[in-house]
PDB file of N, CA and C in Angstrom:
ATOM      1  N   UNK A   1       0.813  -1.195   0.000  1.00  0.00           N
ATOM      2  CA  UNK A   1       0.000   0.000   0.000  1.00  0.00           C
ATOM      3  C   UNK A   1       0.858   1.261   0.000  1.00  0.00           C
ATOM      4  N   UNK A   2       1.875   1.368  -0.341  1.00  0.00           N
ATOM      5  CA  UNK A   2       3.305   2.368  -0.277  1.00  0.00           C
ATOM      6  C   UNK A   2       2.468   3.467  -1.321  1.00  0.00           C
ATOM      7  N   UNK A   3       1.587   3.541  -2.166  1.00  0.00           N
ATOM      8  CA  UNK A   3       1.216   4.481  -3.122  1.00  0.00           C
ATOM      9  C   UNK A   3      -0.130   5.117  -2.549  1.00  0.00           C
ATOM     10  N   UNK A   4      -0.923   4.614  -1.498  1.00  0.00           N
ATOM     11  CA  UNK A   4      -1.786   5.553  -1.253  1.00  0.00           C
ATOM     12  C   UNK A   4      -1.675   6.963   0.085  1.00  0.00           C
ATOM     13  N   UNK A   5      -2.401   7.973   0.175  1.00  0.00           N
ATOM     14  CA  UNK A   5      -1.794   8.857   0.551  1.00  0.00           C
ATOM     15  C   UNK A   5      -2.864   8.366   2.174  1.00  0.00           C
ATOM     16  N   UNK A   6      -2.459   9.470   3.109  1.00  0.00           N
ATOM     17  CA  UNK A   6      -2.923   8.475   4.094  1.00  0.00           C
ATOM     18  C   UNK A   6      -3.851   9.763   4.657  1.00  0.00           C
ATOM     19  N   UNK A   7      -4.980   8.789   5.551  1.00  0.00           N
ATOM     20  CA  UNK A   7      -6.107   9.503   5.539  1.00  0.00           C
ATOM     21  C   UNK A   7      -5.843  10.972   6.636  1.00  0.00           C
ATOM     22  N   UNK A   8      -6.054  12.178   6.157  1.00  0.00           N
ATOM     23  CA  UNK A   8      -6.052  13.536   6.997  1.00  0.00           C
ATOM     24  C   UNK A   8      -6.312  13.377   8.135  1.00  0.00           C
ATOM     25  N   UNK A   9      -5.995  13.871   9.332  1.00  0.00           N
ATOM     26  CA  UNK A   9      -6.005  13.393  10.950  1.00  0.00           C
ATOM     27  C   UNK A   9      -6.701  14.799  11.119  1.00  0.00           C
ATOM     28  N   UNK A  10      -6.047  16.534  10.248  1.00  0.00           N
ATOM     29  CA  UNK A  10      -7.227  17.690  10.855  1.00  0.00           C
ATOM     30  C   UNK A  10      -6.623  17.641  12.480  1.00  0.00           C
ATOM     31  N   UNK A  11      -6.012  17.792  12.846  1.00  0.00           N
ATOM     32  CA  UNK A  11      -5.376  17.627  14.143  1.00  0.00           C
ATOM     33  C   UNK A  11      -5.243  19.291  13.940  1.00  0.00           C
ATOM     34  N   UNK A  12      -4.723  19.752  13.448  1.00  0.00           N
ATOM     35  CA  UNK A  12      -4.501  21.604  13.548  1.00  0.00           C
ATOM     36  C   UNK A  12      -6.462  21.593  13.443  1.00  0.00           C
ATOM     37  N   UNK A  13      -6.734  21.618  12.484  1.00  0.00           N
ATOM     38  CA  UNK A  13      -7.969  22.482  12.863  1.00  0.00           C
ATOM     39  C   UNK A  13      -9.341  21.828  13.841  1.00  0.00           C
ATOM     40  N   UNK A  14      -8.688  20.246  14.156  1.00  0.00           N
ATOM     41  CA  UNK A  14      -9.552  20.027  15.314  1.00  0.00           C
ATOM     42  C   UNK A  14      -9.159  21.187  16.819  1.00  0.00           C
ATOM     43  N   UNK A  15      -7.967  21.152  17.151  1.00  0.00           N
ATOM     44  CA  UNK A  15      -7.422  22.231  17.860  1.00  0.00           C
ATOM     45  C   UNK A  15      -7.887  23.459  17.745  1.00  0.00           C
ATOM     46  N   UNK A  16      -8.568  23.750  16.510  1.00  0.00           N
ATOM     47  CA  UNK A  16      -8.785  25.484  16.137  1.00  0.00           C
ATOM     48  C   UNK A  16     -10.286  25.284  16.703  1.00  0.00           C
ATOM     49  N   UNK A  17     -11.231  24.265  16.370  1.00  0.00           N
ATOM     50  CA  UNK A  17     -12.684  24.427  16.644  1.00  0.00           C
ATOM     51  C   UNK A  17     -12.678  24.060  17.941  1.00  0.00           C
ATOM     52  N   UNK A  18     -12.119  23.554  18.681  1.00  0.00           N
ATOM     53  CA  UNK A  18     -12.482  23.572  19.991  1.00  0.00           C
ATOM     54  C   UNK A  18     -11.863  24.317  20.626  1.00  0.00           C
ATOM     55  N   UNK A  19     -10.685  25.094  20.327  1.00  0.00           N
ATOM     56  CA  UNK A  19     -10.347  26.156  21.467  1.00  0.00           C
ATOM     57  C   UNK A  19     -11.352  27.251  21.128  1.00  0.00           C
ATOM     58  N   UNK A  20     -11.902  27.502  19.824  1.00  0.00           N
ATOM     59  CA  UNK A  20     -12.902  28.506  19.803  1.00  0.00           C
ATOM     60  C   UNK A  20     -14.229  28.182  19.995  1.00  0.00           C
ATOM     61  N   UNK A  21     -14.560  27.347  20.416  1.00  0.00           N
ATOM     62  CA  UNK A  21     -15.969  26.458  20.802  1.00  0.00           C
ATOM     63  C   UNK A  21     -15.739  26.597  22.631  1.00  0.00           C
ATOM     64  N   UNK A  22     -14.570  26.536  22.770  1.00  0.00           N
ATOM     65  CA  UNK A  22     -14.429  27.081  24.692  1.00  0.00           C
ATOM     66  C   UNK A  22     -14.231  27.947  24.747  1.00  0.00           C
ATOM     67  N   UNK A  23     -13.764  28.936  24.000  1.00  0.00           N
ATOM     68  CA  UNK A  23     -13.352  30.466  24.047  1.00  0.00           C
ATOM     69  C   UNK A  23     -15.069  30.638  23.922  1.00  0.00           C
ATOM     70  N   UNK A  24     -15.767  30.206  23.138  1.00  0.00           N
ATOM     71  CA  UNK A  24     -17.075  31.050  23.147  1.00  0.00           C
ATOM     72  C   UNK A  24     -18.271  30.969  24.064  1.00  0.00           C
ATOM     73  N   UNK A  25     -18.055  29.093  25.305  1.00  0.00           N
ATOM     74  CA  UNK A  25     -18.794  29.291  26.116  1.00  0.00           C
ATOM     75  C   UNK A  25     -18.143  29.758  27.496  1.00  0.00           C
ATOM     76  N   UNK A  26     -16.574  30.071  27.122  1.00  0.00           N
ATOM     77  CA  UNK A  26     -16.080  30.867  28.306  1.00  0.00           C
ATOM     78  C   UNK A  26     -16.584  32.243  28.167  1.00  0.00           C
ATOM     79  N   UNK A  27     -17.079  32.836  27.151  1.00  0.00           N
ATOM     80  CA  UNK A  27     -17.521  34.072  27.165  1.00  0.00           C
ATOM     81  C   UNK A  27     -18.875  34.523  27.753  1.00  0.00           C
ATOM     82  N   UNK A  28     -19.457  33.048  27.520  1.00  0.00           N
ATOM     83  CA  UNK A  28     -21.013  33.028  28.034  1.00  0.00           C
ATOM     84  C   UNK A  28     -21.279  33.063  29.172  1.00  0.00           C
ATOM     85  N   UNK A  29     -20.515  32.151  30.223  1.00  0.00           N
ATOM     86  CA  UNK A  29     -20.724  31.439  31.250  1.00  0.00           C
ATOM     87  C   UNK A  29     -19.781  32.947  31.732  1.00  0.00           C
ATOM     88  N   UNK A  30     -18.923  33.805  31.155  1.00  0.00           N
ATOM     89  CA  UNK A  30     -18.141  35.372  31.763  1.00  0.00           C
ATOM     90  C   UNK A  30     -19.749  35.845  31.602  1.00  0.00           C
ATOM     91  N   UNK A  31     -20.084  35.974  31.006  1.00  0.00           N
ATOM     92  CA  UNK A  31     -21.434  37.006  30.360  1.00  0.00           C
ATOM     93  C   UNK A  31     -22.120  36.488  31.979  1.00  0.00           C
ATOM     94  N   UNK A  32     -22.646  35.684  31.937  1.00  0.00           N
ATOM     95  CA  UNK A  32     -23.446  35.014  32.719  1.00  0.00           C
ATOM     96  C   UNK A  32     -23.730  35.174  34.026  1.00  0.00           C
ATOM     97  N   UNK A  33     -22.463  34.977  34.811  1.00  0.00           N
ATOM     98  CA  UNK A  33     -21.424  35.387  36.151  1.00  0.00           C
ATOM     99  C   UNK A  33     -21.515  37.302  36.350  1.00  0.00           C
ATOM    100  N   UNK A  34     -21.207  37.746  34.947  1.00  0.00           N
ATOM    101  CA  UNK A  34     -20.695  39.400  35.699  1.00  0.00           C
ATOM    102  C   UNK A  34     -21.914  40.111  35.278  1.00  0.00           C
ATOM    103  N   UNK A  35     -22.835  39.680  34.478  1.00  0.00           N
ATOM    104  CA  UNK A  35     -24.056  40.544  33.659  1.00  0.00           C
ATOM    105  C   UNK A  35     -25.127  39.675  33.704  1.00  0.00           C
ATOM    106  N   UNK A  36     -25.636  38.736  34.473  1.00  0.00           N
ATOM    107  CA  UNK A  36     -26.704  38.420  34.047  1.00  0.00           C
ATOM    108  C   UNK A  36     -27.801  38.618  33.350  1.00  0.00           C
ATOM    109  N   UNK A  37     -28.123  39.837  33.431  1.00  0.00           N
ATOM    110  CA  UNK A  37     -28.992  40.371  32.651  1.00  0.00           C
ATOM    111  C   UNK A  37     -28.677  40.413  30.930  1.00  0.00           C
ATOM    112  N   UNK A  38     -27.574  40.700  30.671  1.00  0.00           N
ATOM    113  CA  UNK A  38     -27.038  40.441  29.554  1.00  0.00           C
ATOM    114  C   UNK A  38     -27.034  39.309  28.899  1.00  0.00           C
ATOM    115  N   UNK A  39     -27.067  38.090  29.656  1.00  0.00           N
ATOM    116  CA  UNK A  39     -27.010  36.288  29.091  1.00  0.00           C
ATOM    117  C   UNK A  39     -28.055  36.594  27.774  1.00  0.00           C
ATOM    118  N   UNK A  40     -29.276  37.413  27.635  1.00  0.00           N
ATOM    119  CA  UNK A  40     -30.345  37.193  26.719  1.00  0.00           C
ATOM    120  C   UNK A  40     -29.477  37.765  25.184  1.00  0.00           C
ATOM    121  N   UNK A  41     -28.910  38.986  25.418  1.00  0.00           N
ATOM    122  CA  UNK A  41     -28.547  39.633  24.132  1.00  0.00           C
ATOM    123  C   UNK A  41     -27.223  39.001  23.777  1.00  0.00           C
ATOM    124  N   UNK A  42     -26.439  38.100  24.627  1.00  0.00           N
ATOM    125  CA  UNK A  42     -25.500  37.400  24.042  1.00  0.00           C
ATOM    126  C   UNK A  42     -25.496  35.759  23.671  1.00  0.00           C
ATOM    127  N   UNK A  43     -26.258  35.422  24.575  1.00  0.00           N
ATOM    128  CA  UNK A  43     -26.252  33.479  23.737  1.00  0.00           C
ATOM    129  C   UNK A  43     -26.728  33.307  22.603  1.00  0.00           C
ATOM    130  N   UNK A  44     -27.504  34.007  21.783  1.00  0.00           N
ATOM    131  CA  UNK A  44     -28.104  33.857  20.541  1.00  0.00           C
ATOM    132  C   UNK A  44     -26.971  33.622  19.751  1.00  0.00           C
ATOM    133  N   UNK A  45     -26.289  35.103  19.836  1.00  0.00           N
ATOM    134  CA  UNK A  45     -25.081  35.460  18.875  1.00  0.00           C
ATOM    135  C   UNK A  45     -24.309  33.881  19.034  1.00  0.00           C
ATOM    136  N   UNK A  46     -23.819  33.601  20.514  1.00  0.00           N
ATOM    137  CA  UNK A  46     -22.597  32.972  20.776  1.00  0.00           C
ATOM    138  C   UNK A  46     -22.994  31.500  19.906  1.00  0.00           C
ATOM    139  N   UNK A  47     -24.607  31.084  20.537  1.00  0.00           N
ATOM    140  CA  UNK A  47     -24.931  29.937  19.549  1.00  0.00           C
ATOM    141  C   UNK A  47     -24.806  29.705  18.114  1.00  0.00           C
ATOM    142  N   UNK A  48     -25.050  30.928  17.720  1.00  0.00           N
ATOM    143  CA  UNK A  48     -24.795  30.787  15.760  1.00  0.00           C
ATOM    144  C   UNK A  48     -23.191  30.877  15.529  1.00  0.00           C
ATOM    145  N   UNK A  49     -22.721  31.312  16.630  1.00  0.00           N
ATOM    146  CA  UNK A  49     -21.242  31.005  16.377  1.00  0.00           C
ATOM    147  C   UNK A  49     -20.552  29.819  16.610  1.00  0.00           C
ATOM    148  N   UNK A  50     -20.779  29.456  17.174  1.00  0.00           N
ATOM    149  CA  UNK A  50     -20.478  27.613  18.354  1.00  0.00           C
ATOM    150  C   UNK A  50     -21.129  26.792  16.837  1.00  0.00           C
ATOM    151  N   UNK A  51     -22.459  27.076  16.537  1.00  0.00           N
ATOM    152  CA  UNK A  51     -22.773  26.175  15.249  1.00  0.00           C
ATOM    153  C   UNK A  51     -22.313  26.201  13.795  1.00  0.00           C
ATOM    154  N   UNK A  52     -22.364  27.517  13.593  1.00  0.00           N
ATOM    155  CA  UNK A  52     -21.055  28.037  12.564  1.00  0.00           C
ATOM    156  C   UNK A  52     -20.031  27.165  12.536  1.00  0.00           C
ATOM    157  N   UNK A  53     -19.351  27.447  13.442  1.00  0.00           N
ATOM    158  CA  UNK A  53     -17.699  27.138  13.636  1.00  0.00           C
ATOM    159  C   UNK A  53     -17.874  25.470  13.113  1.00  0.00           C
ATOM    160  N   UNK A  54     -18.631  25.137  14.270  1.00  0.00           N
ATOM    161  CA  UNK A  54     -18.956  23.492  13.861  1.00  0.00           C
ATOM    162  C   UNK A  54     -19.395  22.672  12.532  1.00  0.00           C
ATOM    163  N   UNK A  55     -20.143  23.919  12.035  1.00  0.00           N
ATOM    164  CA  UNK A  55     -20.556  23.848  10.412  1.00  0.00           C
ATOM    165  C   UNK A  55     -19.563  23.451   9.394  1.00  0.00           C
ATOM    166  N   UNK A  56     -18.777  24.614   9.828  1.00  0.00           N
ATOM    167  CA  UNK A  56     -17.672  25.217   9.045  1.00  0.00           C
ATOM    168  C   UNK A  56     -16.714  23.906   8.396  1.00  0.00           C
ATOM    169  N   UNK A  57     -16.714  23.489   9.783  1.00  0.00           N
ATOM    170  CA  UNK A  57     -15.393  22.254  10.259  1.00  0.00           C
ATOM    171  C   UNK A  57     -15.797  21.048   9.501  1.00  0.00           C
ATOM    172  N   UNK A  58     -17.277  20.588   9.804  1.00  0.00           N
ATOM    173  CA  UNK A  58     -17.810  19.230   9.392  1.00  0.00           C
ATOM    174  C   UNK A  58     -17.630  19.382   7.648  1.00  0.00           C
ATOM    175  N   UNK A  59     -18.232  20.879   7.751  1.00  0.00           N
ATOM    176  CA  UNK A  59     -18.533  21.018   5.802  1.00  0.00           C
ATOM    177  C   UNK A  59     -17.346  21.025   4.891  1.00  0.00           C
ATOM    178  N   UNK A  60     -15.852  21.286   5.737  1.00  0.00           N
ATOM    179  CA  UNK A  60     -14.489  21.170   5.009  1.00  0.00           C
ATOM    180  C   UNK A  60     -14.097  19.845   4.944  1.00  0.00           C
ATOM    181  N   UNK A  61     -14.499  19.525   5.801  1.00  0.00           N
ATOM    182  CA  UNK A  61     -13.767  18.260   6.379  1.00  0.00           C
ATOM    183  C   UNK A  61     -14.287  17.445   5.463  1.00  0.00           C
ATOM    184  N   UNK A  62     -15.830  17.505   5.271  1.00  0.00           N
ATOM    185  CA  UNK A  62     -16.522  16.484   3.914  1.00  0.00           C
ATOM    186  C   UNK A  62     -15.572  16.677   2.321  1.00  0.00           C
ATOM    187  N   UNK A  63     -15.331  17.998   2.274  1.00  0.00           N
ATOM    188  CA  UNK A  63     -15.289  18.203   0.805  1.00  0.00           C
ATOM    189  C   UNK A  63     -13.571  17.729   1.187  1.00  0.00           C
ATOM    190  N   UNK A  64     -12.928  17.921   1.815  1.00  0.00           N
ATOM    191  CA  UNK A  64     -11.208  17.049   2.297  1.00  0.00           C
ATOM    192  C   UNK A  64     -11.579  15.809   1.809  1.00  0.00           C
ATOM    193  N   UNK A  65     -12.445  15.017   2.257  1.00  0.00           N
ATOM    194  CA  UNK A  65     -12.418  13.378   2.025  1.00  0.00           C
ATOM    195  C   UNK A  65     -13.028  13.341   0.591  1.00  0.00           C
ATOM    196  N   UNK A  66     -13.891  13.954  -0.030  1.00  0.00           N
ATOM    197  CA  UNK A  66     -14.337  13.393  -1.312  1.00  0.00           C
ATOM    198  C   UNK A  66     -13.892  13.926  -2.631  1.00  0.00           C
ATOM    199  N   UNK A  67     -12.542  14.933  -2.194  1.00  0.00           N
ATOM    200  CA  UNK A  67     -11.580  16.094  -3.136  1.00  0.00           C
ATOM    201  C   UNK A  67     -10.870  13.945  -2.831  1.00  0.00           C
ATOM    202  N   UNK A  68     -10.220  13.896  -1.913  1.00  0.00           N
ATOM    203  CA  UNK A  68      -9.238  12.854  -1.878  1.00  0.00           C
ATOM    204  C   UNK A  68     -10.081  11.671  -2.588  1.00  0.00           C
ATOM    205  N   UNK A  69     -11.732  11.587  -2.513  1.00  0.00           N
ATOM    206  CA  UNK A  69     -11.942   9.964  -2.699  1.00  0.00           C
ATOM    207  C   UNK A  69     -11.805  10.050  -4.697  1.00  0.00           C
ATOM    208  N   UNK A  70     -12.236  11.709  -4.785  1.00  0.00           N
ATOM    209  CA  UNK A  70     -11.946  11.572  -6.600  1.00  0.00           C
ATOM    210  C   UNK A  70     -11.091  11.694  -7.080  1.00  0.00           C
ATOM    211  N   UNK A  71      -9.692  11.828  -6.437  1.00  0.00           N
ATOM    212  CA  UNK A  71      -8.646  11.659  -7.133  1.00  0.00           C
ATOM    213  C   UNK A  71      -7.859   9.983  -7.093  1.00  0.00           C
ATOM    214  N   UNK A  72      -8.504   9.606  -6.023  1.00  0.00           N
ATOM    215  CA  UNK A  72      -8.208   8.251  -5.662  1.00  0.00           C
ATOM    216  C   UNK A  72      -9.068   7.114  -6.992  1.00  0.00           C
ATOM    217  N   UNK A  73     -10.244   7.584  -7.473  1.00  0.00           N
ATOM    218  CA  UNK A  73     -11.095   6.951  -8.651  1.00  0.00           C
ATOM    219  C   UNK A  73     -10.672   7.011  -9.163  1.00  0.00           C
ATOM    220  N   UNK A  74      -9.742   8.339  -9.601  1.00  0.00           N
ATOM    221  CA  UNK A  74      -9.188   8.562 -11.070  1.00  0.00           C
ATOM    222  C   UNK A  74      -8.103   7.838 -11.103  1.00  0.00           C
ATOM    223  N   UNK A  75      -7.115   7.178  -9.905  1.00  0.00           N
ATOM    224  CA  UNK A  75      -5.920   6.821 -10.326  1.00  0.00           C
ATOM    225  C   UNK A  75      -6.461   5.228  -9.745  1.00  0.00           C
ATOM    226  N   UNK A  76      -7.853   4.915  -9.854  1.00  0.00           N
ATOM    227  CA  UNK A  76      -8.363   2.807  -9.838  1.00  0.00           C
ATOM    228  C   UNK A  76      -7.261   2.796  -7.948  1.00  0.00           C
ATOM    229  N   UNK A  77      -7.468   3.361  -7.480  1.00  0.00           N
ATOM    230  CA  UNK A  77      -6.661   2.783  -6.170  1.00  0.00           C
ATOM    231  C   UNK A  77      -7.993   3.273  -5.035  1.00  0.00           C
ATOM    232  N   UNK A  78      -7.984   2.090  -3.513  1.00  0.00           N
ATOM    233  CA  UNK A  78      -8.874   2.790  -2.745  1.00  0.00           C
ATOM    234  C   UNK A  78      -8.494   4.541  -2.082  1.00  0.00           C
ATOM    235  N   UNK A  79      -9.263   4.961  -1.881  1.00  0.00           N
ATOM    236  CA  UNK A  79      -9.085   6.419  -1.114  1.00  0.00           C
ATOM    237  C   UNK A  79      -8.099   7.039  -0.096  1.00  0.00           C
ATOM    238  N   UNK A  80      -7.943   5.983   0.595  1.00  0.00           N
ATOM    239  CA  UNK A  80      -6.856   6.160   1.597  1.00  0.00           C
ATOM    240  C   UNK A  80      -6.332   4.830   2.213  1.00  0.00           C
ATOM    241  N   UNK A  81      -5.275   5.110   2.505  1.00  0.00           N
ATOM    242  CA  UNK A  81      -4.607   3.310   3.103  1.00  0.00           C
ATOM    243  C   UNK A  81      -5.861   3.115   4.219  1.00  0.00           C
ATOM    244  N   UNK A  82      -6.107   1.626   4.187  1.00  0.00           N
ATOM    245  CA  UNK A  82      -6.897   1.188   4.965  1.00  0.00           C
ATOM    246  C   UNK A  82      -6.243   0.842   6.456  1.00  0.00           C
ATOM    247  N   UNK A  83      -7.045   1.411   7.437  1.00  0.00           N
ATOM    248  CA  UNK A  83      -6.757   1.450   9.044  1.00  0.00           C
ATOM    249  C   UNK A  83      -7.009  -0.047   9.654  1.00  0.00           C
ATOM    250  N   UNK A  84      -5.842  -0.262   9.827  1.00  0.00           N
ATOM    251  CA  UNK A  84      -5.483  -1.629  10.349  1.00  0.00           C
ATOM    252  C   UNK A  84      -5.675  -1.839  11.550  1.00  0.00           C
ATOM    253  N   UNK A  85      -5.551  -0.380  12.380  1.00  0.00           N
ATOM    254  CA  UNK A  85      -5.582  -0.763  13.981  1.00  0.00           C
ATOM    255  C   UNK A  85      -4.087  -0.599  14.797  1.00  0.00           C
ATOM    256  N   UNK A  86      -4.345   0.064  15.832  1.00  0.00           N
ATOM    257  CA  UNK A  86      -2.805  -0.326  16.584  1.00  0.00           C
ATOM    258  C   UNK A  86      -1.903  -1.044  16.583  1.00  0.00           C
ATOM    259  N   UNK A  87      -0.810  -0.727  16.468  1.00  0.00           N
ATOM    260  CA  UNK A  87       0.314  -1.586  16.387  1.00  0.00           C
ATOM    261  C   UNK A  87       0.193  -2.324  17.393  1.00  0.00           C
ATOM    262  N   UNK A  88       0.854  -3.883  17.622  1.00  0.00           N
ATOM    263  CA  UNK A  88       0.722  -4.440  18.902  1.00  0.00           C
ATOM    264  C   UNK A  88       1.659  -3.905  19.709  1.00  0.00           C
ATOM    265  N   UNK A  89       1.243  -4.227  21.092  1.00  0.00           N
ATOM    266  CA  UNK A  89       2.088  -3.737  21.863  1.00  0.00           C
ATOM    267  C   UNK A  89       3.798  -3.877  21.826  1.00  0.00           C
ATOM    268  N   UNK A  90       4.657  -2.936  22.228  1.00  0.00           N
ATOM    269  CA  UNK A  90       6.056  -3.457  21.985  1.00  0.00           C
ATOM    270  C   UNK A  90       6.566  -2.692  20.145  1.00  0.00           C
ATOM    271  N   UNK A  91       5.513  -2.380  19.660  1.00  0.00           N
ATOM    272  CA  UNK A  91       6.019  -2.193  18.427  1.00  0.00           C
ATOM    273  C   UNK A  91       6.050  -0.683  18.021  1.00  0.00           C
ATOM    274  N   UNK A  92       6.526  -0.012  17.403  1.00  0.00           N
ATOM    275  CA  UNK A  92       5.845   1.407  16.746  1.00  0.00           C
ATOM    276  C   UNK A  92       6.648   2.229  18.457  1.00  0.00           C
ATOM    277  N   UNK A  93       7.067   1.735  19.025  1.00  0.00           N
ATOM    278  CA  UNK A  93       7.669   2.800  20.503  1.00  0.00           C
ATOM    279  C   UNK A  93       9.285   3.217  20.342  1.00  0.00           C
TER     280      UNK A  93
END
């Protein structure tokens, strides 16, 4: 399997949506604590942002795997090396 490319891990931008997915209910749960009264005119916003962000992520992340599964058709090979599973223990350290 030395010719297929191996499947995207998104490890940087899993890191990006969740520090800004806690950055945004640390803002809420700040909102919440020092303004209560305020919680109404800010969770709306913070929610379309928290779902956004999450949008954003799932909807790249789709077009990442099926940019890779059509270039993988075009060259007759599967999409990405197939996941075998952990090395056994003792090995890969």
């Amino acid at each position: 399997m030395a010719g297929l490319p191996a499947k995207p891990s998104r490890t940087t931008t899993k890191r990006l949506v969740y520090g800004n997915n806690i950055a945004a209910w640390g803002v809420l749960v700040t909102v919440a604590f020092l303004a209560p009264a305020a919680v109404g005119d800010v969770a709306w916003p913070l929610a379309f942002i928290i779902v956004g962000i999450l949008g954003f992520y799932t909807g790249t992340g789709s077009f990442d795997l099926h940019s890779l599964a059509k270039v993988a058709q075009a060259r007759g090979t599967p999409p990405y090396a197939p996941y075998d599973g952990p090395p056994p223990v003792g090995e890969g350290e």
